[in-house]
C-alpha atoms as a PDB file:
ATOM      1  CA  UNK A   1      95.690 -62.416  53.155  1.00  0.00           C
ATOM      2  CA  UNK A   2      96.563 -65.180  56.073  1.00  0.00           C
ATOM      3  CA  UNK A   3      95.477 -65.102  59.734  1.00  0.00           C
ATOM      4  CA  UNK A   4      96.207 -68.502  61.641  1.00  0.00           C
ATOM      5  CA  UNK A   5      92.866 -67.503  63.289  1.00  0.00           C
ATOM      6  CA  UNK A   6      92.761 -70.113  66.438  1.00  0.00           C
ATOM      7  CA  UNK A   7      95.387 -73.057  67.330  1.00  0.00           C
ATOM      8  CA  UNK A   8      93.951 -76.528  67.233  1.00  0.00           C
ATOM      9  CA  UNK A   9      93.571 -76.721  71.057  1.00  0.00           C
ATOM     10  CA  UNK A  10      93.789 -74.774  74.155  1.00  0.00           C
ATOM     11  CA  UNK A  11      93.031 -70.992  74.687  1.00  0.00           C
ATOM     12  CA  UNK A  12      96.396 -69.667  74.924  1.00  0.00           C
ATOM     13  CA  UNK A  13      96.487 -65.925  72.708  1.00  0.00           C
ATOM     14  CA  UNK A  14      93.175 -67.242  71.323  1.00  0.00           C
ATOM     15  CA  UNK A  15      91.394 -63.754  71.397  1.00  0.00           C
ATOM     16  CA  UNK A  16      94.550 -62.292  69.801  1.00  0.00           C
ATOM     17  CA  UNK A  17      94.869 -64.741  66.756  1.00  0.00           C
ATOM     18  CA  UNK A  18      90.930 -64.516  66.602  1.00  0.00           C
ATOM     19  CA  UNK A  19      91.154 -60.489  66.617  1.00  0.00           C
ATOM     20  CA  UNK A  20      93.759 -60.708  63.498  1.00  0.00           C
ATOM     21  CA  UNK A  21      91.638 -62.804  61.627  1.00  0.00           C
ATOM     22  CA  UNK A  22      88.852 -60.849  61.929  1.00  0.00           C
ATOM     23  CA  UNK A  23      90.719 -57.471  60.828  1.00  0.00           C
ATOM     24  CA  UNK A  24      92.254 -59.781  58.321  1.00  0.00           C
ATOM     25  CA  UNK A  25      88.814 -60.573  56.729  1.00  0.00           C
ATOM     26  CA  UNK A  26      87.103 -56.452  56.717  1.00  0.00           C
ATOM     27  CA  UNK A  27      86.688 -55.668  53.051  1.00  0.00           C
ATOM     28  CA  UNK A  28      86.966 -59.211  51.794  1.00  0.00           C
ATOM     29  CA  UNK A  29      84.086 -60.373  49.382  1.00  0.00           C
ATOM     30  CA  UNK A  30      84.540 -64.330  50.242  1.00  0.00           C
ATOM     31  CA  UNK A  31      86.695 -65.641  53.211  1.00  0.00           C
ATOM     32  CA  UNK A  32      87.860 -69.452  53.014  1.00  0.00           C
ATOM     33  CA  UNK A  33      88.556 -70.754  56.634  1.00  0.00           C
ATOM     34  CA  UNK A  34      89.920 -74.257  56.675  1.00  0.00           C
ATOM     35  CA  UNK A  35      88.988 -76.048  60.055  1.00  0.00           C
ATOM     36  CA  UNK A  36      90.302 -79.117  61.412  1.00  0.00           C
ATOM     37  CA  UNK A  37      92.241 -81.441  63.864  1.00  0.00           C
ATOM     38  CA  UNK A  38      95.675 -81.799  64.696  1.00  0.00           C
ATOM     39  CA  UNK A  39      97.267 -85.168  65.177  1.00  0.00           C
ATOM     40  CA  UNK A  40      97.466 -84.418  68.832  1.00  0.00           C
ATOM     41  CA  UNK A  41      93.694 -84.610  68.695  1.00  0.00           C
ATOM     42  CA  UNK A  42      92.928 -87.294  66.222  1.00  0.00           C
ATOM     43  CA  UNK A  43      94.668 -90.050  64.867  1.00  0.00           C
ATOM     44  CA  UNK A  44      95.174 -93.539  64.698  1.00  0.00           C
ATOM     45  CA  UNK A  45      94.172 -95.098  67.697  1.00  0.00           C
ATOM     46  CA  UNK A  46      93.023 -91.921  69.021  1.00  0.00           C
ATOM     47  CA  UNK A  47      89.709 -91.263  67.824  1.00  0.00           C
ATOM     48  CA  UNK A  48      87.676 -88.761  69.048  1.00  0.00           C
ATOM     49  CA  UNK A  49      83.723 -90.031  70.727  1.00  0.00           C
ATOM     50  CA  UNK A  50      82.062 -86.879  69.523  1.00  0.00           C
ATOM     51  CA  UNK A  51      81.889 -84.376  66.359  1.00  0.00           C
ATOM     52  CA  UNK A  52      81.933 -81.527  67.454  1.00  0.00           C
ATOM     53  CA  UNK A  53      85.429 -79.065  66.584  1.00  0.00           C
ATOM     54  CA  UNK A  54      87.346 -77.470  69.421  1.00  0.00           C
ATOM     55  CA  UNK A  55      85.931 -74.812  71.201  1.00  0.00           C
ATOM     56  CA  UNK A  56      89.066 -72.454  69.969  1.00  0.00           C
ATOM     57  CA  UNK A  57      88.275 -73.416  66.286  1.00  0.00           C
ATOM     58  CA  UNK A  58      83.650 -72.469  66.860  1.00  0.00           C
ATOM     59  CA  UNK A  59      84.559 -69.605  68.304  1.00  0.00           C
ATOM     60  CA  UNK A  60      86.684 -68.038  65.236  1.00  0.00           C
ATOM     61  CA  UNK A  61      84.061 -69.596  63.138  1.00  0.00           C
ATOM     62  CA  UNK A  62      81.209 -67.364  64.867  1.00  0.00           C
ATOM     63  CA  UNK A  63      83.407 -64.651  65.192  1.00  0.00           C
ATOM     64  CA  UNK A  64      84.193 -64.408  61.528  1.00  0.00           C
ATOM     65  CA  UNK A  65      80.721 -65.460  60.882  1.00  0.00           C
ATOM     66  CA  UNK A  66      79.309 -62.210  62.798  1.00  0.00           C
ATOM     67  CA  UNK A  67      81.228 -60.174  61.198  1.00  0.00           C
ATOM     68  CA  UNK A  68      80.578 -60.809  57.938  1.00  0.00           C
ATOM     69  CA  UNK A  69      76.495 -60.950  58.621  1.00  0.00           C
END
């Protein structure tokens, strides 16, 4: 099963792509999210001055993560 989960920036449908994930993961024993940056976001000679993911990206992480305890 595939849910694109969150674009790599913005907030535009987030909650909608972040809703179909979720449904996408009930009954699964193990979910494998792959997180990450875009080339719009990183790349060479345009690095980024913190660590931290986008906020589109925690926020299917936590929702996925409540879910699933």
């Amino acid at each position: 099963m595939y849910a694109q989960g969150s674009p790599f920036t913005g907030s535009s449908g987030n909650a909608t792509l972040i809703a179909e994930a979720v449904a996408a993961t009930q009954g699964a024993d193990v979910v494998i999210m792959a997180l990450g940056l875009g080339n719009a976001v990183e790349g060479e000679g345009l690095d980024r001055s913190y660590l931290t993911f986008p906020e589109p990206q925690v926020a299917l992480l936590e929702a996925i993560q409540n879910m699933n305890g």
